[in-house]
Protein backbone atom coordinates (compact mmCIF):
# COMPACT_ATOMS: atom_id res chain seq x y z
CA UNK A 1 -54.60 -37.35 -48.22
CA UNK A 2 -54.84 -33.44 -47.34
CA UNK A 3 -52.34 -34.00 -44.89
CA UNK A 4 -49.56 -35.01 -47.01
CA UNK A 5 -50.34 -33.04 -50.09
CA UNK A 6 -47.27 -30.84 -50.97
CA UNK A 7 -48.88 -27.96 -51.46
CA UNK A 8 -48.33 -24.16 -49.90
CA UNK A 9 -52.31 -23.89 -49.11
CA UNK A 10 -52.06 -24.95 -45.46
CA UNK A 11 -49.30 -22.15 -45.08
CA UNK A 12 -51.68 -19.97 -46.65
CA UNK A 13 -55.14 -21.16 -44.26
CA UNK A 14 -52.56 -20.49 -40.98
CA UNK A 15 -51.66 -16.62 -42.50
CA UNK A 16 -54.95 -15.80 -43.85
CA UNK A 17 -56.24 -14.74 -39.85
CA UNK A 18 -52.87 -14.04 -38.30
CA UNK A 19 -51.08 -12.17 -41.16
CA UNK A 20 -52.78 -11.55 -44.15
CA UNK A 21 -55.78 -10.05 -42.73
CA UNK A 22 -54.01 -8.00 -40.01
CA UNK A 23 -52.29 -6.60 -42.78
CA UNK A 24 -55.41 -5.75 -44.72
CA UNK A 25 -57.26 -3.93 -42.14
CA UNK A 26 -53.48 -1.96 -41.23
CA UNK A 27 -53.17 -0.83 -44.85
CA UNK A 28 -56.89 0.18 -44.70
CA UNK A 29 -56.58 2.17 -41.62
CA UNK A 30 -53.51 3.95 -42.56
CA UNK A 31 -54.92 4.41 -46.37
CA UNK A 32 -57.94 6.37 -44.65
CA UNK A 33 -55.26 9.19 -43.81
CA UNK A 34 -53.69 9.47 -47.67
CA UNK A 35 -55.75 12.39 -48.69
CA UNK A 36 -56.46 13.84 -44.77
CA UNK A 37 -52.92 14.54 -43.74
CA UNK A 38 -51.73 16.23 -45.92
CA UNK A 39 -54.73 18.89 -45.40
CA UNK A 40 -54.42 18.37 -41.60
CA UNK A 41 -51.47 19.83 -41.82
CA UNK A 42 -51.77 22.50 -43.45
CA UNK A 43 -53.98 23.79 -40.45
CA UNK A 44 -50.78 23.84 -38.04
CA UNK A 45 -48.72 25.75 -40.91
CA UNK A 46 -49.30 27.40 -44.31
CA UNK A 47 -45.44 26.59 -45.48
CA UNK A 48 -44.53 23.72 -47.42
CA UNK A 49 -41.60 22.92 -46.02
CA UNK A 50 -43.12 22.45 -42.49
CA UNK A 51 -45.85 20.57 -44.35
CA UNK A 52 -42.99 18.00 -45.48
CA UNK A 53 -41.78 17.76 -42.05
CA UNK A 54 -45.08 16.59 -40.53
CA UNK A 55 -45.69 14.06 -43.36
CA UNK A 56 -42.22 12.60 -42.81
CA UNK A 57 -41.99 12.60 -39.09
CA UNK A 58 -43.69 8.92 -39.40
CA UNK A 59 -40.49 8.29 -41.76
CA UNK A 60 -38.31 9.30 -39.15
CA UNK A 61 -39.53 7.05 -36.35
CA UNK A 62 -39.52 4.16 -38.98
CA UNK A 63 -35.48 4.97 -39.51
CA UNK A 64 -35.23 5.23 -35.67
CA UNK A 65 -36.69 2.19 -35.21
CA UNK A 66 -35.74 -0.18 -38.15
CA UNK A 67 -32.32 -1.31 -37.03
CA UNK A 68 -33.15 -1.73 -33.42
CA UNK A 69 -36.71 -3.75 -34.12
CA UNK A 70 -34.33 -6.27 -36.13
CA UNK A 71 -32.11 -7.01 -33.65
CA UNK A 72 -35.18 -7.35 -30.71
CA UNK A 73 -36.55 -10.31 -33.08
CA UNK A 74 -33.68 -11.78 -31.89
CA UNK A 75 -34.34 -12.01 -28.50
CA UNK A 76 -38.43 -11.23 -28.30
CA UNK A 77 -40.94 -13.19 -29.86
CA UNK A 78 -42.22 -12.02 -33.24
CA UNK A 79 -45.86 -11.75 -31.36
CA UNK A 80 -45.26 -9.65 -29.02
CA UNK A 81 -43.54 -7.44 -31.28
CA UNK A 82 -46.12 -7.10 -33.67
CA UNK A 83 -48.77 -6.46 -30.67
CA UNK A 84 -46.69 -3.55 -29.15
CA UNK A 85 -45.86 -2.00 -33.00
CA UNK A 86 -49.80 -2.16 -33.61
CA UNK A 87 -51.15 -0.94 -30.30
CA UNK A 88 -48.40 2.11 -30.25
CA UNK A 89 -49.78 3.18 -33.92
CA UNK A 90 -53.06 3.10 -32.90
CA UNK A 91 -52.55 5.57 -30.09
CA UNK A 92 -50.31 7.48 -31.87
CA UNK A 93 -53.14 8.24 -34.69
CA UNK A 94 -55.73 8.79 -32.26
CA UNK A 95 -53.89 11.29 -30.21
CA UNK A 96 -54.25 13.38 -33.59
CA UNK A 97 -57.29 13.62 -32.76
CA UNK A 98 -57.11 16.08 -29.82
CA UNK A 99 -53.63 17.63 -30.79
CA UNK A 100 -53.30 21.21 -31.48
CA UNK A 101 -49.77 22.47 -31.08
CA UNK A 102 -46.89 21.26 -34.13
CA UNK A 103 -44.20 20.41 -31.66
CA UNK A 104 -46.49 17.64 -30.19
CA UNK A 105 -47.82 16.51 -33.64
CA UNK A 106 -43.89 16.24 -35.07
CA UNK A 107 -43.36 14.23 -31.70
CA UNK A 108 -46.08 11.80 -32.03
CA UNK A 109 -45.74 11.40 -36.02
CA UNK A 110 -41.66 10.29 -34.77
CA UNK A 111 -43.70 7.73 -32.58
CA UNK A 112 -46.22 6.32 -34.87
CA UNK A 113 -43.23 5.58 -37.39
CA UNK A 114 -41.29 3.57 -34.50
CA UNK A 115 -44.54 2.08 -34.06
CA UNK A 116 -44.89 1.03 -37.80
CA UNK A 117 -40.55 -0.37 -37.30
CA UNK A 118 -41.48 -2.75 -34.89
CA UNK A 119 -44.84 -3.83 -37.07
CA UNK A 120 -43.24 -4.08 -40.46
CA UNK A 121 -39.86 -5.73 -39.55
CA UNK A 122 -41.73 -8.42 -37.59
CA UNK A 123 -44.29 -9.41 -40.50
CA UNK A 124 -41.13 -8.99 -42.83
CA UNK A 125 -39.30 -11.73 -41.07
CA UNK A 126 -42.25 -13.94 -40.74
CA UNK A 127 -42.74 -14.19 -44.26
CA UNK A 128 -39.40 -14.67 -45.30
CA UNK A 129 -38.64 -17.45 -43.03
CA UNK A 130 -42.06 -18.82 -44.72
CA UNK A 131 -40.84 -18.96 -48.19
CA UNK A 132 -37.79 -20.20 -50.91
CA UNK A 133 -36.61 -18.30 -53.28
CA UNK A 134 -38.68 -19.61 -56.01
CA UNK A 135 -41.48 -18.86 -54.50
CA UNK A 136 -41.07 -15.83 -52.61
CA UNK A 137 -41.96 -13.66 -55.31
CA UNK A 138 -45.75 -14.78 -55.71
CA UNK A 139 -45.76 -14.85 -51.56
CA UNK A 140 -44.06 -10.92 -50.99
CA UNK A 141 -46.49 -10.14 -54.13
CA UNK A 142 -49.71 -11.60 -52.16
CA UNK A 143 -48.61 -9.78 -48.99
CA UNK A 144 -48.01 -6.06 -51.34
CA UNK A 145 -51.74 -7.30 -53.04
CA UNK A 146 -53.84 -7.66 -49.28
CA UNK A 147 -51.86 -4.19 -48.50
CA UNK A 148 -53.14 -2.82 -51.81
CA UNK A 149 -56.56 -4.13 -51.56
CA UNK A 150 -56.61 -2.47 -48.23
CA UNK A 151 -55.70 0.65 -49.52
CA UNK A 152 -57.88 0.63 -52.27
CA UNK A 153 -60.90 2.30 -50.36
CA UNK A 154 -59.36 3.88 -47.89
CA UNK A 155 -58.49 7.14 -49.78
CA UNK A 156 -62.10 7.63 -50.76
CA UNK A 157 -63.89 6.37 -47.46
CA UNK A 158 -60.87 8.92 -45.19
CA UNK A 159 -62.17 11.82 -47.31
CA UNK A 160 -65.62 11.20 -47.20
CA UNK A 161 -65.62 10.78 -43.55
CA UNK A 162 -63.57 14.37 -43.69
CA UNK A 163 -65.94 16.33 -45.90
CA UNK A 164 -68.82 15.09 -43.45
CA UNK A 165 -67.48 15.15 -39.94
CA UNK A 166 -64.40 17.16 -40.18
CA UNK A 167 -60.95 16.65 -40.89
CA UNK A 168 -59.78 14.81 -37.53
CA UNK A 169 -62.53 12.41 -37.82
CA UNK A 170 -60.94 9.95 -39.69
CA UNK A 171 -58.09 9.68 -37.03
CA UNK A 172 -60.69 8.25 -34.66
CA UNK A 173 -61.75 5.96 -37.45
CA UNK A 174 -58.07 4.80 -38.19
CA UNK A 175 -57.15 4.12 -34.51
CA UNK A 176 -60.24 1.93 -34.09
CA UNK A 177 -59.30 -0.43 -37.16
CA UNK A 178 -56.00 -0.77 -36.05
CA UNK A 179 -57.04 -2.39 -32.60
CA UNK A 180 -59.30 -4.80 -34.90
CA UNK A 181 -56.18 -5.85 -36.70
CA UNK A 182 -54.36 -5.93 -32.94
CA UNK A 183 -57.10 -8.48 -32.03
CA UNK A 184 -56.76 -11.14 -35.04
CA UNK A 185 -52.79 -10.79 -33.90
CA UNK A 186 -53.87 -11.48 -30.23
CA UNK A 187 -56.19 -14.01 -31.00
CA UNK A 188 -54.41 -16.03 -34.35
CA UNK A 189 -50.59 -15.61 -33.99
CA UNK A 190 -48.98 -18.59 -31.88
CA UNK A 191 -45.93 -17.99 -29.79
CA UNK A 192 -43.71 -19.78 -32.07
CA UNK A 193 -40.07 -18.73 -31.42
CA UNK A 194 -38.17 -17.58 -34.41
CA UNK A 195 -34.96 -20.08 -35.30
CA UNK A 196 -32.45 -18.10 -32.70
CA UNK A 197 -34.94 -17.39 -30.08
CA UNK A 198 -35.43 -21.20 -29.57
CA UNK A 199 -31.78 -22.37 -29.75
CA UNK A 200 -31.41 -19.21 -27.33
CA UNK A 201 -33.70 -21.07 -24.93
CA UNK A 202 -32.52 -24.61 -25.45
CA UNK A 203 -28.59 -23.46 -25.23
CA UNK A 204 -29.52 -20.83 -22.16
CA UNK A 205 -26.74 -18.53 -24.68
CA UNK A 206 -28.90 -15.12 -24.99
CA UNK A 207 -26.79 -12.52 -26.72
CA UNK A 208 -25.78 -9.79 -24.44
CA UNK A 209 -26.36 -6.12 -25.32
CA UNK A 210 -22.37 -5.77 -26.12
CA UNK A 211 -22.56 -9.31 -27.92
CA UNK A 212 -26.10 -7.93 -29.86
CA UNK A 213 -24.14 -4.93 -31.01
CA UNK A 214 -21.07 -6.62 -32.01
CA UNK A 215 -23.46 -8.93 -33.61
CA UNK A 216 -25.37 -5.72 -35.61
CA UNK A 217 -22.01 -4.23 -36.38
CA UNK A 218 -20.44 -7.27 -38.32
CA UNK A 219 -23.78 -7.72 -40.58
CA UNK A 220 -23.80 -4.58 -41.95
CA UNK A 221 -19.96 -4.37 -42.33
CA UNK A 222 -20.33 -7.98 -43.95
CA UNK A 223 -22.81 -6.72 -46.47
CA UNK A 224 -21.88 -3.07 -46.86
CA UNK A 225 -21.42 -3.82 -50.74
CA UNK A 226 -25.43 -4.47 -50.47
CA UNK A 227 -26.89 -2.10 -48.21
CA UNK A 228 -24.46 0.73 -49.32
CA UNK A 229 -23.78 -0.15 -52.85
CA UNK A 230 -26.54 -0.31 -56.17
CA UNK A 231 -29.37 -2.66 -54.32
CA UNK A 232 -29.45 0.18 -51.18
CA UNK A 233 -29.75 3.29 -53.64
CA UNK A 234 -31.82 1.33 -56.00
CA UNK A 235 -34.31 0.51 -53.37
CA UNK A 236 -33.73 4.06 -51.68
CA UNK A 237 -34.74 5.77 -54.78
CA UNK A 238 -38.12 3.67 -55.59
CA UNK A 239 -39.38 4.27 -52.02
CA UNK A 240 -39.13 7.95 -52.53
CA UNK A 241 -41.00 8.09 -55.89
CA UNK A 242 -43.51 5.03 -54.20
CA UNK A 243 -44.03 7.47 -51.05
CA UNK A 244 -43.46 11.06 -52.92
CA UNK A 245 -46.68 10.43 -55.02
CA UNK A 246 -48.58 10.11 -51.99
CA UNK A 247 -47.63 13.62 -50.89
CA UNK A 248 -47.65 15.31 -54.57
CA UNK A 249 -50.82 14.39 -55.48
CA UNK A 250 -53.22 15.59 -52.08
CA UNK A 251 -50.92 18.69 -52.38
CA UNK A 252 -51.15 19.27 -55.94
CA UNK A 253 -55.02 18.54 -56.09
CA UNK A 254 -55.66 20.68 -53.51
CA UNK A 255 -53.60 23.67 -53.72
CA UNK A 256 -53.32 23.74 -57.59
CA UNK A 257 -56.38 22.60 -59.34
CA UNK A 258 -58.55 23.62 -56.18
CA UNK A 259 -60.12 19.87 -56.02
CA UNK A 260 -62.06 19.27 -52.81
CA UNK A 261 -60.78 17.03 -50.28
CA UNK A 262 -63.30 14.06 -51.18
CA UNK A 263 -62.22 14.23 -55.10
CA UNK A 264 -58.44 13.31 -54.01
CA UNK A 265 -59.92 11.07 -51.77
CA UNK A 266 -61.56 9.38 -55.00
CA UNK A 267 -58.97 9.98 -57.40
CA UNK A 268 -56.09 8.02 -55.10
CA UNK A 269 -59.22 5.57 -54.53
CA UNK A 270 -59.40 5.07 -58.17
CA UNK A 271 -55.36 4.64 -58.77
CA UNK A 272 -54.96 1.89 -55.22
CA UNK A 273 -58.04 -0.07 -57.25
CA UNK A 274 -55.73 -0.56 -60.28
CA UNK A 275 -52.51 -0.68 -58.26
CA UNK A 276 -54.03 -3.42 -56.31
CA UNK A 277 -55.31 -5.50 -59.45
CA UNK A 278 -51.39 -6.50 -60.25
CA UNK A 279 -49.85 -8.32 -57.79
CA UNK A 280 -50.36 -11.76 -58.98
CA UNK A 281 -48.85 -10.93 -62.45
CA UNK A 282 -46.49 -8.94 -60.44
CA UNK A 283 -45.60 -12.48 -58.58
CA UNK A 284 -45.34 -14.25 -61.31
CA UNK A 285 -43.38 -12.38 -63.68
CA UNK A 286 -40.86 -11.76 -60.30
CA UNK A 287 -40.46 -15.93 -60.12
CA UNK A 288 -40.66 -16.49 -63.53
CA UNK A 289 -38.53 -14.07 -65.09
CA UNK A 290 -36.83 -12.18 -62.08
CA UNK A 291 -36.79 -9.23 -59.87
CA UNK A 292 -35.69 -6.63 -62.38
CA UNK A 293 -38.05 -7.72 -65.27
CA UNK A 294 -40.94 -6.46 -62.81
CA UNK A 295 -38.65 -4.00 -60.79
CA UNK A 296 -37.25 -1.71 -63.97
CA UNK A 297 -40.74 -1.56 -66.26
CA UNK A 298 -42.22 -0.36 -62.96
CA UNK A 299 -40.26 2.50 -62.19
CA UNK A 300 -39.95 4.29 -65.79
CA UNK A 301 -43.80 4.05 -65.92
CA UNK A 302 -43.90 5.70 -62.42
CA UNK A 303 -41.48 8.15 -63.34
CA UNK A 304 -43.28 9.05 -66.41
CA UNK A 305 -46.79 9.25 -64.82
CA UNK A 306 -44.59 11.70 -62.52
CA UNK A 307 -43.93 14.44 -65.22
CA UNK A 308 -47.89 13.75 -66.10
CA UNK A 309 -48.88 15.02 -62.66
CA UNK A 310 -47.21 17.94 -63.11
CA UNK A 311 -48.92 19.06 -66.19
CA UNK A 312 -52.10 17.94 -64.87
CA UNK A 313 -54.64 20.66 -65.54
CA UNK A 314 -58.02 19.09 -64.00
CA UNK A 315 -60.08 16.54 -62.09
CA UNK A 316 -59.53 14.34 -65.03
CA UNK A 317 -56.00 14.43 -66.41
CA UNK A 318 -54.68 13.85 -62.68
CA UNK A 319 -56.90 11.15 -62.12
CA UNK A 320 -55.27 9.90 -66.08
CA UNK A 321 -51.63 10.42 -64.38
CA UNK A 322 -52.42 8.85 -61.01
CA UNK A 323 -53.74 5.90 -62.64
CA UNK A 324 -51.04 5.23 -64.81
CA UNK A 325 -48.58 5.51 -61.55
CA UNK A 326 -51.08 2.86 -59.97
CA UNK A 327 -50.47 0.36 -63.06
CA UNK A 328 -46.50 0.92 -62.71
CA UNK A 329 -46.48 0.29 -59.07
CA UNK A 330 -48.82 -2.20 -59.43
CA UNK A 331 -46.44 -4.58 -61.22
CA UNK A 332 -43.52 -4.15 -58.77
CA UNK A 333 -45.48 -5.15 -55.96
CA UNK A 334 -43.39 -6.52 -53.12
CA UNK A 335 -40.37 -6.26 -55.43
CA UNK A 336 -38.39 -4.72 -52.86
CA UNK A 337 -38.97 -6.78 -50.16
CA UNK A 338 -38.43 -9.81 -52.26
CA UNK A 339 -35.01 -8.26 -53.43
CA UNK A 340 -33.94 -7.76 -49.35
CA UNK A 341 -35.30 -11.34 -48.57
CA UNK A 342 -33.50 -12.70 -51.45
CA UNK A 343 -30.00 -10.87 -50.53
CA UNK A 344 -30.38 -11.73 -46.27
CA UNK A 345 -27.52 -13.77 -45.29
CA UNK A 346 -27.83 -17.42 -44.78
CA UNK A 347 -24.62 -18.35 -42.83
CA UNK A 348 -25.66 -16.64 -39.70
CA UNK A 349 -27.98 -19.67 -38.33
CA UNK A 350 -30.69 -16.79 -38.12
CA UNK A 351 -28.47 -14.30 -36.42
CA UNK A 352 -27.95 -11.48 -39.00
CA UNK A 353 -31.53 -11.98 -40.83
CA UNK A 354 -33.11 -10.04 -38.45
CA UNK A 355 -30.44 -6.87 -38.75
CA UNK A 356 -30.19 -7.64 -42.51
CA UNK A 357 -33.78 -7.34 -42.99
CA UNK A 358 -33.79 -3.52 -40.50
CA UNK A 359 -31.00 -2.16 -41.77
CA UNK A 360 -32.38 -3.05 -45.73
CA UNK A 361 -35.80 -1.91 -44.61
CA UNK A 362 -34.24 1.28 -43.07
CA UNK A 363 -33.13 2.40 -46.57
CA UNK A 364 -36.56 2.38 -48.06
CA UNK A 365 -37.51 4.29 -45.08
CA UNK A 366 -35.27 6.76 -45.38
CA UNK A 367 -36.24 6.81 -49.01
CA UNK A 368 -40.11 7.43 -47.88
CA UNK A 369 -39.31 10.42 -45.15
CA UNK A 370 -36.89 11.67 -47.74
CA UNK A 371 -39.98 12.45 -50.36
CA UNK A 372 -42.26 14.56 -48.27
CA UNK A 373 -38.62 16.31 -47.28
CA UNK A 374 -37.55 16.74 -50.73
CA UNK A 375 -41.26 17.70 -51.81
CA UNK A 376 -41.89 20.37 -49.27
CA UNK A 377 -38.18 22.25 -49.82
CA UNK A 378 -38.48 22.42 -53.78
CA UNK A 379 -42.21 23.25 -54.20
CA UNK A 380 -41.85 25.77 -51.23
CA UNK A 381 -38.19 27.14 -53.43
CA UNK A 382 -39.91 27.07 -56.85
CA UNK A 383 -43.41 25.07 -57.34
CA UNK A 384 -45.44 21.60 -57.12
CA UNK A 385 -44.82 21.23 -61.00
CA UNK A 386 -41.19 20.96 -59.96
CA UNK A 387 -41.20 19.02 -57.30
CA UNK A 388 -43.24 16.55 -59.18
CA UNK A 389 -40.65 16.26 -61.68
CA UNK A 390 -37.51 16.02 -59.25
CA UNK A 391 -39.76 13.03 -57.89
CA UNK A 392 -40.04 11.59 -61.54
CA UNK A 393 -36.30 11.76 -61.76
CA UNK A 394 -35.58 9.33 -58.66
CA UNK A 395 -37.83 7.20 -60.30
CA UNK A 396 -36.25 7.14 -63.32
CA UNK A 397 -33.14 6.52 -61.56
CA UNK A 398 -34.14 4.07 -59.49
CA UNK A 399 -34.93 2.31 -62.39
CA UNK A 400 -31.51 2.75 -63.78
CA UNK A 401 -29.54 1.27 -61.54
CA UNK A 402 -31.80 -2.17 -60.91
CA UNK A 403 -31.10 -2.68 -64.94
CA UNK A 404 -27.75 -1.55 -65.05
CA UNK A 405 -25.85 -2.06 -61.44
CA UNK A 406 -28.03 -5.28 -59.56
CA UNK A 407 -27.71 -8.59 -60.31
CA UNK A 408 -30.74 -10.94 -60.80
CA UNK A 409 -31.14 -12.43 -57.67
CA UNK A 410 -34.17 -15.02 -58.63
CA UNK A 411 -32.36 -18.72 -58.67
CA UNK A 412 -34.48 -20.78 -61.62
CA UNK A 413 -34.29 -24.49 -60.51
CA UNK A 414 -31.66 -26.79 -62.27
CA UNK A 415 -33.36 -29.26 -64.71
């Protein structure tokens, strides 16, 4: 009987070890840096623009490496992908360990962010390939819930480590999770060919480099109106306020209300705990009602919590603002990568997912190493007030154009 039942659990028993919980302990690891970072670097430089630099250096490698890692899952098995993503983070964060000069830091952020390409665009495909598009909400929802329940202590456990065995501490502590989540990927991912690796092998027809390019070049030409048009900016603009909050709110507790390390550490803690609460309502309302009735709600409440920040005038009223930004990004979880999964091309045979799914992952990139960026060059110009509101602004617009400029792209079943 269990073996015929049409259910999605046995999907779910296979991912739990090789996906779900590699993910967990990732999100944990990197989570442990949210409220360190920022503070680490303000030991290689006192100016905020440099600051924004360092903390998007990671963004940069993930734009470098996007494109490229989608195209390799063409031609490399999604293992072995994943493996060398996760074991090049890992040594990336430790090295921060031992690094003391800022061109070698900017280098090896650039690296861990390639790193993170090769990890994300790997598990992206994996779970798209595993779900329909009724569906896919509640299973890109489950996959943004284990990353948020990851996160959830990480902020708090990252400063606590820092306030009691220095700053670089948790690096040590980060690297050595990552290599746990390496080992469930070693031990619980099969070799299982993705669609166009296997006919590769059967039809001996491996694409060239020339024929990969050509390949590359004629799926982003044949969705330009996508990747360039209202879904790219849309999703460009929520990854900015997503990843610009994570930046604001360190540098705001810290160098404006004088908090101590450990009280951002429990204050982003606090906000990942509700954040990470939402994502089966945030499933559900994706495949019940569609994308943008969880997508546009989201971003005006983010927005607004935004502007909140920057009044913020104590312990308590940012912990009030960061909160409420947790509830509105809470109930968008794994909206965007449902939107890219939903708008990948179909009539490909599998070639043109994989470059689909780096090049649409590349603009949310660029949207997070655009926020630190943007950040750093208005609060160093004017003040963190204002770059917390210029943040709230791409929020707010991000919402705008999901409501007004992207078509629904959940298909309800014909009854």
């Amino acid at each position: 009987m269990s073996e015929t039942t049409p259910t999605t659990s046995p999907i779910l028993d296979k991912l739990v070890f090789s996906f779900y919980l590699p993910s967990f302990i990732g999100a944990f690891a990197l989570a442990l840096l949210f409220p360190v970072l920022p503070i680490y670097a303000e030991g290689f430089t006192l100016s905020l623009v440099y600051i924004g630099f360092i903390l998007a250096a990671d963004g940069l490698g993930l734009l470098i490496g996007d494109i490229p890692a989608g195209a390799l899952l063409n031609r490399i098995d999604r293992k072995n992908v994943m493996l060398f993503g996760i074991v090049l983070v890992a040594l990336c964060i430790a090295l921060l360990f031992w690094i003391q000069n800022i061109a070698l830091l900017l280098l090896v952020r650039v690296v861990t962010g390639i790193g993170m390409a090769f990890l994300n665009i790997s598990r992206y495909s994996y779970i798209r390939e595993q779900s329909q598009n009724q569906n896919r909400g509640k299973s890109i929802a489950t996959l943004g819930g284990v990353v948020r329940i990851g996160s959830f202590a990480g902020p708090a456990i990252g400063g606590l480590l820092a306030a009691s065995f220095g700053l670089r501490v948790p690096f040590i502590f980060a690297a050595a999770m990552m290599l746990i989540g390496f080992v469930f990927i070693l031990l619980f991912v099969s070799k299982k060919p993705s669609n166009v690796l296997s006919t590769a092998r059967a039809t001996n027809t491996f694409d060239s480099p020339l024929a990969a390019f050509t390949n590359l070049a004629k799926t982003l030409r044949g969705n330009r109106h996508i990747l360039l048009g209202p879904p790219g900016f849309g999703q460009l603009f929520a990854q900015m306020i997503r990843h610009g909050r994570n930046i604001v709110i360190p540098l705001y507790g810290s160098q404006v209300l004088g908090l101590e390390v450990e009280s951002v550490g429990y204050i982003m803690s606090i906000a990942s705990g509700i954040d990470m609460s939402l994502f089966i309502p945030a499933g559900i309302i994706m495949d019940r009602f569609g994308r943008k009735f969880a997508i546009v709600p989201s971003f005006i409440i983010q927005g607004f919590s935004m502007i909140l920040v920057g009044f913020s005038t104590g312990f308590g009223s940012l912990l009030f603002a960061t909160c409420l930004m947790g509830f509105g990004n809470g109930i968008s979880s794994g909206t965007m990568m449902t939107i890219g999964a939903d708008l990948a091309p179909e009539d490909f045979k599998g070639k043109g997912q994989g470059e689909f799914l780096g090049a649409w992952r590349f603009l949310g990139d660029a949207g997070q190493t655009g926020a630190p960026i943007v950040v750093g060059f208005v609060a160093q110009a004017v003040t963190l007030n204002l770059a917390a509101f210029v943040i709230a602004a791409v929020g707010f617009g991000s919402a705008y154009i999901f409501a007004k400029h992207v078509p629904e792209t959940l298909k309800k079943k014909q009854t």
